[in-house]
N, C-alpha and C. Protein backbone atom coordinates (compact mmCIF):
# COMPACT_ATOMS: atom_id res chain seq x y z
N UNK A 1 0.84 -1.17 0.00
CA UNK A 1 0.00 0.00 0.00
C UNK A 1 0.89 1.24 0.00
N UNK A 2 0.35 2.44 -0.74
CA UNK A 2 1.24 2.82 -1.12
C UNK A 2 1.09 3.94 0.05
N UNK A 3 2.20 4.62 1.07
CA UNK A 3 1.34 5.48 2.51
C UNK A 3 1.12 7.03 1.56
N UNK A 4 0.55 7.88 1.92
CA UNK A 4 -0.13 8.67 1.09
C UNK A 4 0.29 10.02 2.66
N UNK A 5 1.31 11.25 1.56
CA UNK A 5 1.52 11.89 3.46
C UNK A 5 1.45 13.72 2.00
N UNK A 6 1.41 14.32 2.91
CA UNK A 6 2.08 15.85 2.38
C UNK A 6 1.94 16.74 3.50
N UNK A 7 1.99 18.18 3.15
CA UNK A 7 2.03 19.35 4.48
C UNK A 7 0.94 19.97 4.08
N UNK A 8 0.36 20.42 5.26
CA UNK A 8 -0.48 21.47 5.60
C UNK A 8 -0.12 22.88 6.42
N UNK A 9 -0.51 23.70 6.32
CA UNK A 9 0.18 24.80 7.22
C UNK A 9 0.07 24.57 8.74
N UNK A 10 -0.32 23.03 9.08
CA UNK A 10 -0.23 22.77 10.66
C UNK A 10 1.56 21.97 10.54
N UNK A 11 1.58 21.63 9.43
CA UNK A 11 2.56 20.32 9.12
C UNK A 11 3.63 21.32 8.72
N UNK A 12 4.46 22.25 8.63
CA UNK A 12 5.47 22.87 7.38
C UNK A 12 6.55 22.27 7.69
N UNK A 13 6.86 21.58 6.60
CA UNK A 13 8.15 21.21 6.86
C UNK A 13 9.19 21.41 7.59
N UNK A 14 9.95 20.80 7.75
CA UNK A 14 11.21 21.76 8.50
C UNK A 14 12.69 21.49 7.15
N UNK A 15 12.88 20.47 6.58
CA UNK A 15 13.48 20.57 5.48
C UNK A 15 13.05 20.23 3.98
N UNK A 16 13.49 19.69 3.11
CA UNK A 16 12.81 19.13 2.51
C UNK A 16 12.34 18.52 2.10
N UNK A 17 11.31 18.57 1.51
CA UNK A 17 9.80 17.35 1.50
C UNK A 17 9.80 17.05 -0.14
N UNK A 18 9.67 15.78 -0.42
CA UNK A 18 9.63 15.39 -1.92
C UNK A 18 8.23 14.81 -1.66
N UNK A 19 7.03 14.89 -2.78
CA UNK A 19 5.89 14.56 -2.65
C UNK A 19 5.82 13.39 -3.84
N UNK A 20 6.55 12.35 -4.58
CA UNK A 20 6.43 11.39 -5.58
C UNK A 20 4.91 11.77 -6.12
N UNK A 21 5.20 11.88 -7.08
CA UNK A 21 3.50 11.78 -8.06
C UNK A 21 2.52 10.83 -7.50
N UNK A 22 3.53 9.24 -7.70
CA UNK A 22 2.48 8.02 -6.94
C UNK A 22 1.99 8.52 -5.66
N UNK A 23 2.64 8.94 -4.80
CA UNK A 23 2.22 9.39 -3.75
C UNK A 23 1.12 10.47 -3.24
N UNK A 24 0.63 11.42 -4.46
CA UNK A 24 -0.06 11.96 -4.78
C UNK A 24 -1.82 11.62 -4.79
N UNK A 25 -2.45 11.22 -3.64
CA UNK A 25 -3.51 11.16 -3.95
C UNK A 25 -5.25 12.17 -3.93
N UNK A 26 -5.77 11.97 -5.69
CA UNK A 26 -6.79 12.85 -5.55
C UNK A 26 -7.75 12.30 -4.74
N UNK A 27 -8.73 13.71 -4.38
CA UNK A 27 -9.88 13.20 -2.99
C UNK A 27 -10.58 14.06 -3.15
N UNK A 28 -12.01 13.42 -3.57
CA UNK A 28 -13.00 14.38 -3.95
C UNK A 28 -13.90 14.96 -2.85
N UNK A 29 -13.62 13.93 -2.22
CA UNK A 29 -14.43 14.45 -0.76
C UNK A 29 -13.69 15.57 -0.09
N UNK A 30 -12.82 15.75 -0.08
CA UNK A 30 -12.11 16.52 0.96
C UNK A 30 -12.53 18.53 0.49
N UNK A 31 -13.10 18.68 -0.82
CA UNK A 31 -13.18 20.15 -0.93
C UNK A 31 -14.91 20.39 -0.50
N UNK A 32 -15.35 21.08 -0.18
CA UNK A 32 -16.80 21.51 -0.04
C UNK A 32 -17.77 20.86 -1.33
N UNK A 33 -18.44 20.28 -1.00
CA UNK A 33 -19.42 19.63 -2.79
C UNK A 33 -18.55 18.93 -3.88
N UNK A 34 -17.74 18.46 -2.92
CA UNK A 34 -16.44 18.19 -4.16
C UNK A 34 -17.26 16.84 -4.85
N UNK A 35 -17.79 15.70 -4.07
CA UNK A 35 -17.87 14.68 -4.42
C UNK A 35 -19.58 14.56 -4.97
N UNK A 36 -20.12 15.80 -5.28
CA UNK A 36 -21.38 16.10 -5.49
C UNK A 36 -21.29 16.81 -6.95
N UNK A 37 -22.86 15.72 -7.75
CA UNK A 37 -22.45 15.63 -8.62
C UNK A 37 -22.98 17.26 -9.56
N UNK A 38 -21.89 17.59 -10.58
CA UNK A 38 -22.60 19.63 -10.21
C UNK A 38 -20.93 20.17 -9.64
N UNK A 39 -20.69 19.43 -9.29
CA UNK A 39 -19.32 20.75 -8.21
C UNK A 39 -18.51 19.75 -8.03
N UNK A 40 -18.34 18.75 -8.65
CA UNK A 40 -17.41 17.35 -8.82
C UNK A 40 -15.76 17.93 -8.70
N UNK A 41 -15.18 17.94 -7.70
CA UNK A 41 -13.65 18.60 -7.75
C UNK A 41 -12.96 17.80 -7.15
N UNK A 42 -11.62 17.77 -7.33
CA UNK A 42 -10.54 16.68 -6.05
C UNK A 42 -9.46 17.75 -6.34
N UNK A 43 -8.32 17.36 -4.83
CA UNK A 43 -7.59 18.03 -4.40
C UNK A 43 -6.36 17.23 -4.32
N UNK A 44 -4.85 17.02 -4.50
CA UNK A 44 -3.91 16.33 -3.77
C UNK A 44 -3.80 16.72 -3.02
N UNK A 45 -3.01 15.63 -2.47
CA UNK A 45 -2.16 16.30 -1.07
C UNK A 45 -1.05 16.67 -1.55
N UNK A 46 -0.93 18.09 -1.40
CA UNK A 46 0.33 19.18 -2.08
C UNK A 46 1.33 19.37 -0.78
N UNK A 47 1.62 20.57 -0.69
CA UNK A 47 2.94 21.17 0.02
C UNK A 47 2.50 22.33 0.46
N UNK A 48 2.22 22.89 2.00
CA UNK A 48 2.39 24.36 2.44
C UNK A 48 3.30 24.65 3.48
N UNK A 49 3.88 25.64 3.12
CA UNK A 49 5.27 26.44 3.67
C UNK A 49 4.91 27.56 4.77
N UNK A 50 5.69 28.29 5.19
CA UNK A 50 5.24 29.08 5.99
C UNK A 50 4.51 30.20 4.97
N UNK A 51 4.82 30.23 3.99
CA UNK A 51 4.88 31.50 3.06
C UNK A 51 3.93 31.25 1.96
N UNK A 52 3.94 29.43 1.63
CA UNK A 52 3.36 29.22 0.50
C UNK A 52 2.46 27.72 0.34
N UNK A 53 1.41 27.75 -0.59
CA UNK A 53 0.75 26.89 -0.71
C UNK A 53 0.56 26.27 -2.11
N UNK A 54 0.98 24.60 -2.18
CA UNK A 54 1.09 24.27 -3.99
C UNK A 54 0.22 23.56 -3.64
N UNK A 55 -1.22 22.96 -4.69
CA UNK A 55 -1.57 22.04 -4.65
C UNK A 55 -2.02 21.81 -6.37
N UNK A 56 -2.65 20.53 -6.30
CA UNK A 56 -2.66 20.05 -7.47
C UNK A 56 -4.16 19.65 -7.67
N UNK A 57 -5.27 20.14 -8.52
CA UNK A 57 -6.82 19.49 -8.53
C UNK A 57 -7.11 19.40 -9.78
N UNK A 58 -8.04 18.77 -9.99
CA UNK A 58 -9.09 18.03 -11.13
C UNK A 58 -10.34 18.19 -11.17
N UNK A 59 -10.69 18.42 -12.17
CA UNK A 59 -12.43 18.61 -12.15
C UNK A 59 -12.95 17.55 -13.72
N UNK A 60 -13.77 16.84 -13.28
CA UNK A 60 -14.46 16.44 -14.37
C UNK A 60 -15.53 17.10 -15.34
N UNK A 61 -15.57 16.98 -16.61
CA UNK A 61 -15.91 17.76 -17.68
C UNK A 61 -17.68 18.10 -16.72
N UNK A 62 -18.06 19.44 -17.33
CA UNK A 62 -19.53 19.77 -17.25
C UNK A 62 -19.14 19.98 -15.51
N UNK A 63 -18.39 20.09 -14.89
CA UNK A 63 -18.68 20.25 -13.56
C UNK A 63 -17.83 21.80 -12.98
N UNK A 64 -18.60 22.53 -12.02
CA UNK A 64 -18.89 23.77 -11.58
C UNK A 64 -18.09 23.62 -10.24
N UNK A 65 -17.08 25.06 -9.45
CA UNK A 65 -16.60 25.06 -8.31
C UNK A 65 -17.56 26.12 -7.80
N UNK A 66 -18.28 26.30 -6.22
CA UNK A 66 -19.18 27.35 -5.53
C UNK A 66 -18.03 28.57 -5.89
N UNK A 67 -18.96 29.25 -5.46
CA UNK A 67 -18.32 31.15 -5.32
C UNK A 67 -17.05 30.86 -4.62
N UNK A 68 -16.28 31.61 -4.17
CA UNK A 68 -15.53 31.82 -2.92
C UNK A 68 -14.56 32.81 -3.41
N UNK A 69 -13.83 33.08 -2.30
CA UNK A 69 -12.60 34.16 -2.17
C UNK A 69 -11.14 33.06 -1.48
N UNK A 70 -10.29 33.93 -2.08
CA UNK A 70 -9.37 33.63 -1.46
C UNK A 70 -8.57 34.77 -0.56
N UNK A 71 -7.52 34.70 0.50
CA UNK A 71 -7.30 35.03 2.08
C UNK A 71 -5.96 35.30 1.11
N UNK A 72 -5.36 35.03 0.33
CA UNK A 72 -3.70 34.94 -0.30
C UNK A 72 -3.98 34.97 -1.56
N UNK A 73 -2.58 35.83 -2.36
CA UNK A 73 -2.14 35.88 -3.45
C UNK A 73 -2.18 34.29 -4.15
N UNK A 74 -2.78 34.09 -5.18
CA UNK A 74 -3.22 32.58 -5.94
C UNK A 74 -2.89 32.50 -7.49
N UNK A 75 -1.84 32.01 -7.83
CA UNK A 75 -1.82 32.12 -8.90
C UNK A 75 -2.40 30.30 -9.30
N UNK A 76 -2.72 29.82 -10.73
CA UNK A 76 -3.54 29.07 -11.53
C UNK A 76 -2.36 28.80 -12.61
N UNK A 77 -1.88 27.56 -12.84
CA UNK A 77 -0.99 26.78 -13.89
C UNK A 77 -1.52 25.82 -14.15
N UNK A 78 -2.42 26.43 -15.79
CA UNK A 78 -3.42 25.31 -16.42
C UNK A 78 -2.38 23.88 -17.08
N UNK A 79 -2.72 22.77 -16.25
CA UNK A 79 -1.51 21.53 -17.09
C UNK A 79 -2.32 20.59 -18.25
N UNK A 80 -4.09 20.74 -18.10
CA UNK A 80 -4.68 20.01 -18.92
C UNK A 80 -5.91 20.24 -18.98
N UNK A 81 -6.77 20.09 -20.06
CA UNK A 81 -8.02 20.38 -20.32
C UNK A 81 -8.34 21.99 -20.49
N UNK A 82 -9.75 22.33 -20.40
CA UNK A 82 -10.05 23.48 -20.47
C UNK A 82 -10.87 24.02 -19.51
N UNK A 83 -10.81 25.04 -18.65
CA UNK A 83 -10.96 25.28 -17.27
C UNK A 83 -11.26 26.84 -17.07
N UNK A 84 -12.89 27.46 -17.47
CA UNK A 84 -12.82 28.66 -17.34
C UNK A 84 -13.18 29.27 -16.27
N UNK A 85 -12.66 30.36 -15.52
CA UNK A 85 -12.71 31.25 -14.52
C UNK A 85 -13.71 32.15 -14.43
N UNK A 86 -14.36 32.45 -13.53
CA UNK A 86 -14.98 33.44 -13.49
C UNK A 86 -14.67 34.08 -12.08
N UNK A 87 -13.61 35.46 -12.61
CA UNK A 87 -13.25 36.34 -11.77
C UNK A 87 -13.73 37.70 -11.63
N UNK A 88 -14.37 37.73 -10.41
CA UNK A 88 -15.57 39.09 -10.47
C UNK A 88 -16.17 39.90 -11.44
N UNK A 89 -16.75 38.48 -12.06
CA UNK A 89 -17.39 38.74 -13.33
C UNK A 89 -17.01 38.77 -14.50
N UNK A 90 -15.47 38.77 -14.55
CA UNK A 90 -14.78 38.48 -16.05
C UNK A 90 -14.11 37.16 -16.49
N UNK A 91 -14.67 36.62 -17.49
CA UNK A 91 -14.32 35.49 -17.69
C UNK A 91 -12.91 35.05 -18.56
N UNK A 92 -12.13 34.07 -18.21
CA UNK A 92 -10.74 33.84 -18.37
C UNK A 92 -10.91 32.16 -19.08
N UNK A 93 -11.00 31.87 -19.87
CA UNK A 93 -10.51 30.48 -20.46
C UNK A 93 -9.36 30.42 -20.56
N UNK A 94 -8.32 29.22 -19.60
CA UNK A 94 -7.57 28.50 -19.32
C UNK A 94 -7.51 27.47 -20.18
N UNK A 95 -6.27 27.14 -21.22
CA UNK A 95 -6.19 26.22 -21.84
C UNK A 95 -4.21 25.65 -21.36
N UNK A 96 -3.99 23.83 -21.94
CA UNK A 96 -2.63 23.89 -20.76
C UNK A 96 -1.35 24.88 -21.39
N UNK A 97 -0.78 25.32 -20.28
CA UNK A 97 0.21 26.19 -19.71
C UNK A 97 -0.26 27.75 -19.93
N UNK A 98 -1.40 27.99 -19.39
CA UNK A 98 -1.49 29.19 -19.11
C UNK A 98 -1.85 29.67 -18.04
N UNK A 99 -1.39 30.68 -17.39
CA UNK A 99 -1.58 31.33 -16.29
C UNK A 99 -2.45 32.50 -15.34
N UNK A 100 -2.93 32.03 -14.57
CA UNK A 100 -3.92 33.22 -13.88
C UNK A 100 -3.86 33.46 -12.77
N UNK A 101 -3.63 34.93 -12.80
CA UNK A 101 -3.37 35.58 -11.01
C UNK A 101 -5.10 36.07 -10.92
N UNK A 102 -4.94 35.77 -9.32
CA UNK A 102 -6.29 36.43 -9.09
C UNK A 102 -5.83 37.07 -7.31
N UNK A 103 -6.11 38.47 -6.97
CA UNK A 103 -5.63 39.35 -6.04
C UNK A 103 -6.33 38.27 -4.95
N UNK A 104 -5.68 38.66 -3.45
CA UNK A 104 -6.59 38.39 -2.56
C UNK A 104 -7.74 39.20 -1.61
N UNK A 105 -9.21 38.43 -1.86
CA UNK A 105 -10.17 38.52 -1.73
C UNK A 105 -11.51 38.94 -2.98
N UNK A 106 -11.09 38.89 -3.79
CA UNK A 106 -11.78 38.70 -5.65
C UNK A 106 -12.27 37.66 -5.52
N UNK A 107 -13.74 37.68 -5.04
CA UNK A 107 -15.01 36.11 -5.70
C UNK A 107 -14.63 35.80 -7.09
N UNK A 108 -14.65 34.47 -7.44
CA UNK A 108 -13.57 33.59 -8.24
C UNK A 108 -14.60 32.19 -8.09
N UNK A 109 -15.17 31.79 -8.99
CA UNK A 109 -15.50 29.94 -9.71
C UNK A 109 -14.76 29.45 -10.77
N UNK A 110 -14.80 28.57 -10.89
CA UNK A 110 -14.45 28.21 -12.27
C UNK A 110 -15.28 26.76 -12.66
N UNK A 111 -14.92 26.27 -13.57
CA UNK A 111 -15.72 25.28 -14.28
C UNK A 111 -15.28 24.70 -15.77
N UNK A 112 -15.38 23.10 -15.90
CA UNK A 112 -14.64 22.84 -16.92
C UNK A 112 -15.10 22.69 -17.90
N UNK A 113 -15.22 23.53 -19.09
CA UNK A 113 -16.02 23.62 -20.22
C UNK A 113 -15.70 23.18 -21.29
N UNK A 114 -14.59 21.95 -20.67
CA UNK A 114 -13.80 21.19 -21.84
C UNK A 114 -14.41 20.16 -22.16
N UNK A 115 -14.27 18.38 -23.15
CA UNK A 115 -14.76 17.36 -23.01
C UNK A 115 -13.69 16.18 -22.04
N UNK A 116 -12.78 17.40 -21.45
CA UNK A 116 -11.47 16.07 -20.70
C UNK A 116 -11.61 16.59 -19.44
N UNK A 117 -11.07 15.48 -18.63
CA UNK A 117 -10.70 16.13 -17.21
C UNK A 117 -9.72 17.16 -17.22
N UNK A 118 -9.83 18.35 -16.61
CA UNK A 118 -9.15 19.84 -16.50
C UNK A 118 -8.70 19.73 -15.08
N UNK A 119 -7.03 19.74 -15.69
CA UNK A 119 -6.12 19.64 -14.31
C UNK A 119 -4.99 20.75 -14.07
N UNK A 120 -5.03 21.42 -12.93
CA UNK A 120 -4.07 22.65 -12.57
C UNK A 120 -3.86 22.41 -11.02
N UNK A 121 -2.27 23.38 -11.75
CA UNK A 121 -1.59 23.50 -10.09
C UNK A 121 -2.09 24.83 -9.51
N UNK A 122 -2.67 24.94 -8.15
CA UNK A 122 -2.88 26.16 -7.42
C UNK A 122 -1.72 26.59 -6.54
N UNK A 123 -1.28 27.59 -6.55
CA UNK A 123 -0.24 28.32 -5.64
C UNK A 123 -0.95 29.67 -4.94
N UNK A 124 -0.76 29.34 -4.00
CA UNK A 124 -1.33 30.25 -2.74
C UNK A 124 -0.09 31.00 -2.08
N UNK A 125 0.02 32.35 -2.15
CA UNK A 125 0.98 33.15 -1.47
C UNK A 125 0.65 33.83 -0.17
N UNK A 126 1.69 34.04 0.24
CA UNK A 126 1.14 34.56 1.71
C UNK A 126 0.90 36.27 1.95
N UNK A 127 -0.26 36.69 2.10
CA UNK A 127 -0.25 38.13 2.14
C UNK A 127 -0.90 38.49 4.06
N UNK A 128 -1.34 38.97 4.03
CA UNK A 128 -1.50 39.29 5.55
C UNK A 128 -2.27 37.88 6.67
N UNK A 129 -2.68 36.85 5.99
CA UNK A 129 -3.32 36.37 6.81
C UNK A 129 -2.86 34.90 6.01
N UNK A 130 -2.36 34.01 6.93
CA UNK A 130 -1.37 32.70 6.89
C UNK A 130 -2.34 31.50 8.10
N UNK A 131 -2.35 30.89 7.69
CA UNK A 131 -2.63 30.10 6.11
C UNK A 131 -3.94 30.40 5.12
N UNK A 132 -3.36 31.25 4.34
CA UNK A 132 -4.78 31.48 3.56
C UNK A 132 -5.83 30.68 3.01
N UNK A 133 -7.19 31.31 3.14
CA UNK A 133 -8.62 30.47 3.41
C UNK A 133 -8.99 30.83 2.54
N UNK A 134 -10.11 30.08 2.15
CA UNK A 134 -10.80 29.75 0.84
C UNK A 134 -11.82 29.67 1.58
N UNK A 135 -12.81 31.02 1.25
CA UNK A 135 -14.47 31.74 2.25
C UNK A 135 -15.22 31.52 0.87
N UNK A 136 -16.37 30.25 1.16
CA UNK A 136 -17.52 30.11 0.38
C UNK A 136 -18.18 30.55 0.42
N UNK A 137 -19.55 31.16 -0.20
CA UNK A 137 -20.53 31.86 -0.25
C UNK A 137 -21.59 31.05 0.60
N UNK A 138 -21.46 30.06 0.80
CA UNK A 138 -22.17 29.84 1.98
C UNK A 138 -21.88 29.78 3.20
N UNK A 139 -20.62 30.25 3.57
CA UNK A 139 -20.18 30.72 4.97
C UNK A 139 -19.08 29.65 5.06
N UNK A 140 -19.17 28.38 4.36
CA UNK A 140 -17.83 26.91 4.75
C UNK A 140 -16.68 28.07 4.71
N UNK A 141 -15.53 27.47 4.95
CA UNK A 141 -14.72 27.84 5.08
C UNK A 141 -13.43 27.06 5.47
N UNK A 142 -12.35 26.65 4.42
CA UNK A 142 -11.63 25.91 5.04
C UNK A 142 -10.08 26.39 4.32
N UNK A 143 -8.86 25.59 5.14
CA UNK A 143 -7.53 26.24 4.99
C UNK A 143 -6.86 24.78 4.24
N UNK A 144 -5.23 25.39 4.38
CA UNK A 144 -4.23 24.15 4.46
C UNK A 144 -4.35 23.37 5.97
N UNK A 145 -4.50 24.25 6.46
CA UNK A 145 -4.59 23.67 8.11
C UNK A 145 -5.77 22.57 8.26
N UNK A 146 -7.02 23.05 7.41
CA UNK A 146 -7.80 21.68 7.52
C UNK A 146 -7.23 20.56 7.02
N UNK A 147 -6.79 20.97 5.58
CA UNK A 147 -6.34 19.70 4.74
C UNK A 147 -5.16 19.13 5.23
N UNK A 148 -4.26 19.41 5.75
CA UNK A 148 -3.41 18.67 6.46
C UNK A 148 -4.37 17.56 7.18
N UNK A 149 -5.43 18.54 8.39
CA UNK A 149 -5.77 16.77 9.01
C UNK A 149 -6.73 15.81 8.33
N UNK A 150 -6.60 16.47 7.25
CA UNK A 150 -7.20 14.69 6.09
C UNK A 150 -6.43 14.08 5.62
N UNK A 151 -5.19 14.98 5.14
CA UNK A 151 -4.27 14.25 4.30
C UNK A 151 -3.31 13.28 5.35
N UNK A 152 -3.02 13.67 6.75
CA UNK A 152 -2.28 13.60 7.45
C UNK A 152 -2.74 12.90 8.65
């Protein structure tokens, strides 16, 4: 069995951490509606630093992420499929290797309007408030600090 580990901003490393791909597992349950079908999303278990947050997700075709904001600077490195944004109202189609900053606290969905699974790396920077949160429009609310104690 293969053990399945990464960091959360409860977990930061203290040197360094290699995350093997195999080791990498997606989990649809772990984001808000992730495993609901409509808002179908998964998350790896990535890497957060004191400073920074990488993770890696998937969305299956025809499926929608809720509203939310983000707490940190976020940049978006499209690696596959087609994956469009909707950032306070302006829309961004993501096709692979292209890039999208979005400031922190800008309401932000996206959704994959491709016919493949649409896969990107998220990077979360640290601006005044560590470990930056991801605030749903329905009040959920969760960090690296949660996802550490799923992944971990």
């Amino acid at each position: 069995m293969v053990q399945v580990f990464g960091a959360g901003a409860a977990a930061v490393p203290e040197g360094p951490l290699h995350v093997p791909h195999d080791q990498q597992q997606m989990r649809y349950e772990v984001l808000p509606g992730g495993d609901v079908e409509g808002t179908r999303r998964a998350v790896a278990n990535g890497i957060a630093t004191s400073s920074t947050m990488v993770n890696r997700l998937e969305m299956p075709p025809g499926q929608s992420s809720p509203p939310r904001r983000f707490t940190g600077d976020h940049v978006i490195y499209q690696l596959e499929g087609t994956i469009e944004w909707d950032v306070d109202g302006v829309a961004y189609r993501l096709s692979p290797g292209d890039l999208l900053f979005i400031p922190p606290g800008i309401p932000y969905s996206f959704s994959n309007v491709g016919a493949e699974v649409g896969r990107f790396i998220d990077v979360a920077g640290r601006v005044d408030d560590w470990p930056p949160r991801m605030l749903y429009a329905d009040g959920t609310e969760i960090s690296s600090g949660s996802l550490n104690e799923l992944f971990n």
